[in-house]
Protein backbone atom coordinates (compact mmCIF):
# COMPACT_ATOMS: atom_id res chain seq x y z
CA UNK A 1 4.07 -42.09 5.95
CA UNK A 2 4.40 -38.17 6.68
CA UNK A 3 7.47 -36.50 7.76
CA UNK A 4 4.82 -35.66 10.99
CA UNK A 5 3.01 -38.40 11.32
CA UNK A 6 4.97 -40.20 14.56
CA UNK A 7 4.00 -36.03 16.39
CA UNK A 8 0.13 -37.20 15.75
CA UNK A 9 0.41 -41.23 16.35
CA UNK A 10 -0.38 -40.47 19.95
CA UNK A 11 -3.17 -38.24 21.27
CA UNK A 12 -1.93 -38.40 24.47
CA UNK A 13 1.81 -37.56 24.13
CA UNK A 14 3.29 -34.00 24.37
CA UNK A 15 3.94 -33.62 20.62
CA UNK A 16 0.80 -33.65 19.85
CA UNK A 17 -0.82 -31.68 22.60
CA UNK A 18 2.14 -28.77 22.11
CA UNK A 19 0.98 -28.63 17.96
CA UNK A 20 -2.56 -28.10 19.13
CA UNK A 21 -1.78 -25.39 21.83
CA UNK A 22 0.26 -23.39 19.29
CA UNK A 23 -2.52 -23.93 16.38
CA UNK A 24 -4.75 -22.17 18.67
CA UNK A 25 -2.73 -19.67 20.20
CA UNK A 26 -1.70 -18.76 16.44
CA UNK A 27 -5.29 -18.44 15.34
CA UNK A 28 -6.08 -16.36 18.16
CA UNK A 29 -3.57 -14.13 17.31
CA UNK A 30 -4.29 -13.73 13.50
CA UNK A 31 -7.84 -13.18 14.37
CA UNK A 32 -6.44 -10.02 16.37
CA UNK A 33 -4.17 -9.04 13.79
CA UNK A 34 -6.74 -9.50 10.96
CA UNK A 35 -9.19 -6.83 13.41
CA UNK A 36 -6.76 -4.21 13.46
CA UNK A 37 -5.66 -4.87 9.86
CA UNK A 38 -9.71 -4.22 9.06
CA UNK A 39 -10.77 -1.89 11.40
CA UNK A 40 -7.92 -0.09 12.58
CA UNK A 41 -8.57 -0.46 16.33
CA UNK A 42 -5.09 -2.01 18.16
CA UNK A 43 -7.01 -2.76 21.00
CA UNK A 44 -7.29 -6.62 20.41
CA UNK A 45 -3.38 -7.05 18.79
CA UNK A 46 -2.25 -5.32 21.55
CA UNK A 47 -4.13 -7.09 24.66
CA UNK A 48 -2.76 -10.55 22.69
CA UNK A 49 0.68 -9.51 22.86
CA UNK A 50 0.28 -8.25 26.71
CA UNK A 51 -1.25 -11.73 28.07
CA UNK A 52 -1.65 -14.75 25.91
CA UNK A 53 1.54 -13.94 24.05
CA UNK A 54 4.11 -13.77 27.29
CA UNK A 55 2.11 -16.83 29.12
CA UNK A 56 2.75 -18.69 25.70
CA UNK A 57 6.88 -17.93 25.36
CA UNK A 58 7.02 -19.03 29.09
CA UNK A 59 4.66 -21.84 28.83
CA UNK A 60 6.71 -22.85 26.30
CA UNK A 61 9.80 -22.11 27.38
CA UNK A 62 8.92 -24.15 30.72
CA UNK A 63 7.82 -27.41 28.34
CA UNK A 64 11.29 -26.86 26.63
CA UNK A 65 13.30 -26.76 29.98
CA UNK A 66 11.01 -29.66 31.25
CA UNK A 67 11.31 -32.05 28.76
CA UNK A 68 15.06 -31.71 27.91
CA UNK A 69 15.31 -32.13 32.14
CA UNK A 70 13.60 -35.68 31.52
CA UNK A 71 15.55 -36.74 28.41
CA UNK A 72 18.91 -35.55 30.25
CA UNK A 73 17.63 -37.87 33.16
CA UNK A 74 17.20 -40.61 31.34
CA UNK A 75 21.04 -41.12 30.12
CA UNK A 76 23.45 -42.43 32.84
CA UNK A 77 26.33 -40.03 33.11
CA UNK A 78 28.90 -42.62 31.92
CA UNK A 79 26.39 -42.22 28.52
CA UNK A 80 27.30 -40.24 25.39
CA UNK A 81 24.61 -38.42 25.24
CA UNK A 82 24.29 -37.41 28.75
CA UNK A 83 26.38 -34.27 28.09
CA UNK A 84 24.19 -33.17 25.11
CA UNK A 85 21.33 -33.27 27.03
CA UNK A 86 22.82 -31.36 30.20
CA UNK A 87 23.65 -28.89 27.82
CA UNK A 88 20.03 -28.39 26.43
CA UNK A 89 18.75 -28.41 29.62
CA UNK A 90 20.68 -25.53 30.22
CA UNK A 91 19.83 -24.02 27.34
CA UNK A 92 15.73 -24.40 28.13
CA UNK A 93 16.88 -22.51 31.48
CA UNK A 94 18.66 -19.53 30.13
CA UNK A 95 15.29 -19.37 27.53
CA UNK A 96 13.08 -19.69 30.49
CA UNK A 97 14.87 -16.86 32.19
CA UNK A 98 15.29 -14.71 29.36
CA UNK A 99 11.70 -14.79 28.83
CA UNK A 100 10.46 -14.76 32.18
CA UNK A 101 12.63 -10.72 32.48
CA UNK A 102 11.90 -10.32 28.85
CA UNK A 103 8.40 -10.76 28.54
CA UNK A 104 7.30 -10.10 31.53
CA UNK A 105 9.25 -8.83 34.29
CA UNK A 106 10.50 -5.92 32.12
CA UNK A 107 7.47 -5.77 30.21
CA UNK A 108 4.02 -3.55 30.26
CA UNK A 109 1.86 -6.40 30.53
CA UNK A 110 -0.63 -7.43 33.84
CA UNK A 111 0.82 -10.59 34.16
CA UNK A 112 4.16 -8.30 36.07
CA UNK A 113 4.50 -8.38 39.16
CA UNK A 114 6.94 -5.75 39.58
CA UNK A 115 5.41 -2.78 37.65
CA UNK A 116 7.85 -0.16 38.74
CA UNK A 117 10.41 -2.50 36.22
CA UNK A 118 8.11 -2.17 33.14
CA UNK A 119 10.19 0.48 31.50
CA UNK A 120 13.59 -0.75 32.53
CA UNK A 121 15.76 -1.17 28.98
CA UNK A 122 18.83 -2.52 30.90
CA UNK A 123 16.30 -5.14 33.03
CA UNK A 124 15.48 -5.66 29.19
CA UNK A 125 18.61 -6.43 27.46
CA UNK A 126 19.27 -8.79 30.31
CA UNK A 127 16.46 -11.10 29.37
CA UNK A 128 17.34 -10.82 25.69
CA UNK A 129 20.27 -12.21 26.50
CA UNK A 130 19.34 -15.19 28.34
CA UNK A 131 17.37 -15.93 26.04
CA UNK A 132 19.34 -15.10 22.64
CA UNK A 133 23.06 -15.84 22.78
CA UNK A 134 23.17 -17.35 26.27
CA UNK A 135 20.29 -19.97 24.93
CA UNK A 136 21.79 -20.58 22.07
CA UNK A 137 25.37 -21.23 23.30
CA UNK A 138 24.40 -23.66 25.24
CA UNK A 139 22.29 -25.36 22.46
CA UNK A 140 25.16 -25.32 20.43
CA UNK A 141 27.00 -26.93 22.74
CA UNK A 142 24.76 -29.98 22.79
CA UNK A 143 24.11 -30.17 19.35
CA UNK A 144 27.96 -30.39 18.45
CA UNK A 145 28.46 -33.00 21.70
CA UNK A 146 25.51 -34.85 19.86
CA UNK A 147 27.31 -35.44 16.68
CA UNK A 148 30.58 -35.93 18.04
CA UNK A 149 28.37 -39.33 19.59
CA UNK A 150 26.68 -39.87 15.89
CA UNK A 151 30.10 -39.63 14.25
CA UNK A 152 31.43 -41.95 16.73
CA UNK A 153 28.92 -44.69 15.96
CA UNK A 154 29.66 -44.37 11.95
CA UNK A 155 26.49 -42.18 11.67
CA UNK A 156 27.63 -39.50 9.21
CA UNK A 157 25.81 -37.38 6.83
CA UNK A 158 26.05 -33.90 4.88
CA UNK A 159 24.78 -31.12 4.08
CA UNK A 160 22.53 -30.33 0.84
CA UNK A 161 22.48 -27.82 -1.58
CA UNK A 162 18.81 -26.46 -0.51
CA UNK A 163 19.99 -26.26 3.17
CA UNK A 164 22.42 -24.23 2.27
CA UNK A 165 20.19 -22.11 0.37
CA UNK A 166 17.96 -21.70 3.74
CA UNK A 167 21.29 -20.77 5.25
CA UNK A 168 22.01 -17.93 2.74
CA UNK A 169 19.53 -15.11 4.47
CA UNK A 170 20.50 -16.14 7.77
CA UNK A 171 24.33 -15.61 6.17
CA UNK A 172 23.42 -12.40 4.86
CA UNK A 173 21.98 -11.08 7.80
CA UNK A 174 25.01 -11.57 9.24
CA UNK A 175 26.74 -9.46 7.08
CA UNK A 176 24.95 -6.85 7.38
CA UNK A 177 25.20 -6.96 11.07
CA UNK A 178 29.43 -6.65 11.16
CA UNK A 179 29.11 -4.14 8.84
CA UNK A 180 26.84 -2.21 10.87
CA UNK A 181 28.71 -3.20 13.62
CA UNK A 182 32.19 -1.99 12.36
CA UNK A 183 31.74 0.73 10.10
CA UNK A 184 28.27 2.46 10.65
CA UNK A 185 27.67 1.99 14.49
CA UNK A 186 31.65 1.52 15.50
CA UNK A 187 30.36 2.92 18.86
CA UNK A 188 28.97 -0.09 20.07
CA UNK A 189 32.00 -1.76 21.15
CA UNK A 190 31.71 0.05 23.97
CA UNK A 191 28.53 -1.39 25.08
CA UNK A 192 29.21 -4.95 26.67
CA UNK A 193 25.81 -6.07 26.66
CA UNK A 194 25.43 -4.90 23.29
CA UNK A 195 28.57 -6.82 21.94
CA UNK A 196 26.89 -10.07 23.89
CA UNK A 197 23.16 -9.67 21.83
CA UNK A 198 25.36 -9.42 18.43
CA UNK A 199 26.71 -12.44 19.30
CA UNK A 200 23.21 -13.94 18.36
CA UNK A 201 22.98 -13.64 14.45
CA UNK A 202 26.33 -15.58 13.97
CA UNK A 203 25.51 -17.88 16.42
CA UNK A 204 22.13 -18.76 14.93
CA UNK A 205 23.92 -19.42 11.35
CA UNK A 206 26.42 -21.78 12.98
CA UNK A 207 23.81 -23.34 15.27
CA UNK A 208 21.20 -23.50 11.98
CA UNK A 209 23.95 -25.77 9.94
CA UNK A 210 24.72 -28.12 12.91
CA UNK A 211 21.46 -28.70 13.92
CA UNK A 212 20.66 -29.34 9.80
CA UNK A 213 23.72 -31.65 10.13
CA UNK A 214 22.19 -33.89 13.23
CA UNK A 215 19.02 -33.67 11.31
CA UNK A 216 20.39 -35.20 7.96
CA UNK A 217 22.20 -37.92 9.93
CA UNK A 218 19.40 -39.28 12.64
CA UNK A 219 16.82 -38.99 9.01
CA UNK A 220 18.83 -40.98 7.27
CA UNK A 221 19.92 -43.38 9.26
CA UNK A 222 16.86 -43.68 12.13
CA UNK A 223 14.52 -41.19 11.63
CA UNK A 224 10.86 -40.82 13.31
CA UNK A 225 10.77 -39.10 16.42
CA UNK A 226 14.59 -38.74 16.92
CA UNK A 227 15.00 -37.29 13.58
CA UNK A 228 12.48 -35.08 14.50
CA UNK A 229 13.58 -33.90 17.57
CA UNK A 230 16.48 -32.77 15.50
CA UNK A 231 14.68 -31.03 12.86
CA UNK A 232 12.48 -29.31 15.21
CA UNK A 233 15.72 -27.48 17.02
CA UNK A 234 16.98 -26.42 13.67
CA UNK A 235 13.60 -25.23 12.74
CA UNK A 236 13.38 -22.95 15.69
CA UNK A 237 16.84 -21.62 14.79
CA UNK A 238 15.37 -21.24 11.28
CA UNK A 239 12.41 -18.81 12.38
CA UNK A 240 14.12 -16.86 15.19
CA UNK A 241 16.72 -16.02 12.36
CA UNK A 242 14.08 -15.20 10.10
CA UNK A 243 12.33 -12.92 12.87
CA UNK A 244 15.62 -11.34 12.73
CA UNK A 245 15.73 -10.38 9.19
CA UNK A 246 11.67 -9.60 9.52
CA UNK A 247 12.59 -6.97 12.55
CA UNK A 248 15.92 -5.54 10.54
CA UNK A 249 13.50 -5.28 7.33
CA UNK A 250 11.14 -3.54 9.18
CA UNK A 251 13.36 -0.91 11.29
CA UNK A 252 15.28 -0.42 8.01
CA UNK A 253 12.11 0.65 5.90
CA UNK A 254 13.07 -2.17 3.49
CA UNK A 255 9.62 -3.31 3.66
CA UNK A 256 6.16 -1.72 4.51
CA UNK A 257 5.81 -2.29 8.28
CA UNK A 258 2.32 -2.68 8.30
CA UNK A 259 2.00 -6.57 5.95
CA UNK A 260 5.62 -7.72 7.78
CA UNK A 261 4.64 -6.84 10.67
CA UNK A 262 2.92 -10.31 10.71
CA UNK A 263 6.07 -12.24 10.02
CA UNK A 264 7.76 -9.72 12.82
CA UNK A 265 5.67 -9.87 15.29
CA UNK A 266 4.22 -13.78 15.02
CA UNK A 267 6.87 -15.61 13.96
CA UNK A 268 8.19 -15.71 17.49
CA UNK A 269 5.65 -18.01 18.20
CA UNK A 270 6.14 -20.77 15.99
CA UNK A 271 9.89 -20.50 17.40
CA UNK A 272 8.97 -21.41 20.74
CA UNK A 273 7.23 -24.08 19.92
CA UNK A 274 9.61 -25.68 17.73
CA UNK A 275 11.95 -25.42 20.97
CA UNK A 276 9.35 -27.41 23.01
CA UNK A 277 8.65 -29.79 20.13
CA UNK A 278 12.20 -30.89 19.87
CA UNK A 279 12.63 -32.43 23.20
CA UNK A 280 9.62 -33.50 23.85
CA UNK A 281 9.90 -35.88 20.53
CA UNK A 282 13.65 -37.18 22.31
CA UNK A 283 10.63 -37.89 25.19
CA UNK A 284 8.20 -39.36 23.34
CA UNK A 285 10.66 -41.46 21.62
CA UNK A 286 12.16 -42.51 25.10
CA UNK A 287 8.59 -44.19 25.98
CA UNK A 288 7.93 -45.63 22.38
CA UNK A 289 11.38 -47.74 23.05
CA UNK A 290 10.35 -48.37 26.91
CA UNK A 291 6.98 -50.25 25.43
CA UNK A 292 9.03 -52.38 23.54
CA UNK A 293 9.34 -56.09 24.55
CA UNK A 294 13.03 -55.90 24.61
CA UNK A 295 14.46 -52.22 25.21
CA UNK A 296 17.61 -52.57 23.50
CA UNK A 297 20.38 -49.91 24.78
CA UNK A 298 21.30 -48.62 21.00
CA UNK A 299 24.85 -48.07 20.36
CA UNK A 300 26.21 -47.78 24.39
CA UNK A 301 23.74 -45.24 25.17
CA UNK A 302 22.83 -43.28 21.64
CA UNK A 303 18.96 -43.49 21.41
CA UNK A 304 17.46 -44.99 18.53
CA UNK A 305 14.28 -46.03 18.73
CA UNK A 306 12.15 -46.67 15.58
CA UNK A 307 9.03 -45.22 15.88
CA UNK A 308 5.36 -47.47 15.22
């Protein structure tokens, strides 16, 4: 059986239907890449990236804040995992805000409503925020809740020498970033804000290894969709670091803009999803074990469904 397989077992659960909605929005926007690659003309990368682009990080961001909302709800708040949840809940908010003053409140794109605020940078860096360290606090916080509850059930499991090798440009990265920080733009200190977004690099390293961690242990010891929903949150750590790097290797001339612009630009995308994904696999799990004759509540309250 593929590592996938449970997200495609159902046609009619979320999994599924959020891997087919980002297929197609990613095709749609390589086909408008590829045109101006070819012909030169911007015209098509640029309307993708003013309308189906924003509607897709809040669509998105709305199906991650959703569906973490219904697995929270389903955990009494005498459960372990109750907490975890609350705090990825929160976490789908503060994306769903960031993006909704990122991309388009503060953007030049028709879906604003508030033109006059297109240009604002400081109505800008607010929605980064939300939606970079403020997003990914609070997903740290439920991912380190959530194996405090594995731990406490004798579910225990390590890292591997190839994760840590998927950790090492994420690490790097955040090298570069103190020393930046400290000896090359020493100014920024004074920026608050500023201080707040560099929070996001180291945060995305730590967050990257945990999530890895509750990965490991729910694959090894239950796997299918729970394991999943795991994976999926340390994938989307995975590529927003990576669209880090792309955007530093980019600014920095380190690499022709033009080919990594692609990884720059579009990786954001698969990010997103991987945010929805995970939750909605804690969902889908949730009504695979509510079909079950007998709905066994696994280890007072830690969800462990096996999947069909």
């Amino acid at each position: 059986m593929s590592l996938f397989s449970p997200l495609l077992a159902d046609r009619r659960a979320y999994p599924f239907w959020i891997l087919v909605l980002s297929a197609v929005h990613m095709i749609v926007g390589l086909l408008a890449w590829l045109v101006w690659i070819q012909t030169g003309d911007p015209h098509a990368v640029d309307l993708f990236f003013q309308v189906p682009g924003p509607l897709y990080f809040v669509l998105a961001a709305v199906l991650q804040t959703s569906l973490a909302f219904r697995a929270w709800r389903s955990f009494a708040a005498d459960q372990p995992m109750w907490t975890a949840w609350a705090c990825l809940t929160l976490a789908g908010v503060s994306r769903l805000t960031g993006d909704l003053i990122a991309q388009v409140f503060s953007a030049a794109t028709p879906l604003n409503p508030f033109p006059q605020y297109a240009a604002n940078a400081n109505l800008h860096e607010i929605g980064l925020t939300f939606a970079g360290p403020v997003h990914l606090l609070f997903l740290l916080l439920g991912c380190r809740v959530a194996i405090q509850v594995h731990r406490s059930v004798g579910w225990r499991s390590r890292l591997r020498p190839s994760d840590y090798l998927f950790a090492t440009p994420i690490a790097m990265h955040v090298l570069k970033q103190v020393w930046d920080l400290f000896v090359l733009y020493p100014g920024e200190f004074s920026l608050p804000m500023r201080i707040i977004r560099w929070l996001t690099d180291p945060l995305l390293l730590i967050l990257f290894l945990v999530a890895l961690v509750l990965w490991r242990t729910t694959r090894e010891h239950s796997g299918g969709l729970v394991g999943l929903c795991w994976g999926f949150y340390a994938a989307g750590v995975f590529f927003t670091a990576m669209g880090d790097v792309a955007l530093w290797a980019v600014e920095s001339s380190v690499v022709h803009w033009i080919p990594a612009s692609f990884i720059s630009w579009y990786i954001w995308f698969p990010a997103s999803a991987a945010f929805a994904l995970a939750p909605a696999c804690q969902v889908e799990a949730l009504r695979v074990l509510s079909r079950l004759p007998q709905a066994p509540a696994a280890n007072g309250g830690l969800l462990n469904p096996e999947t069909p």
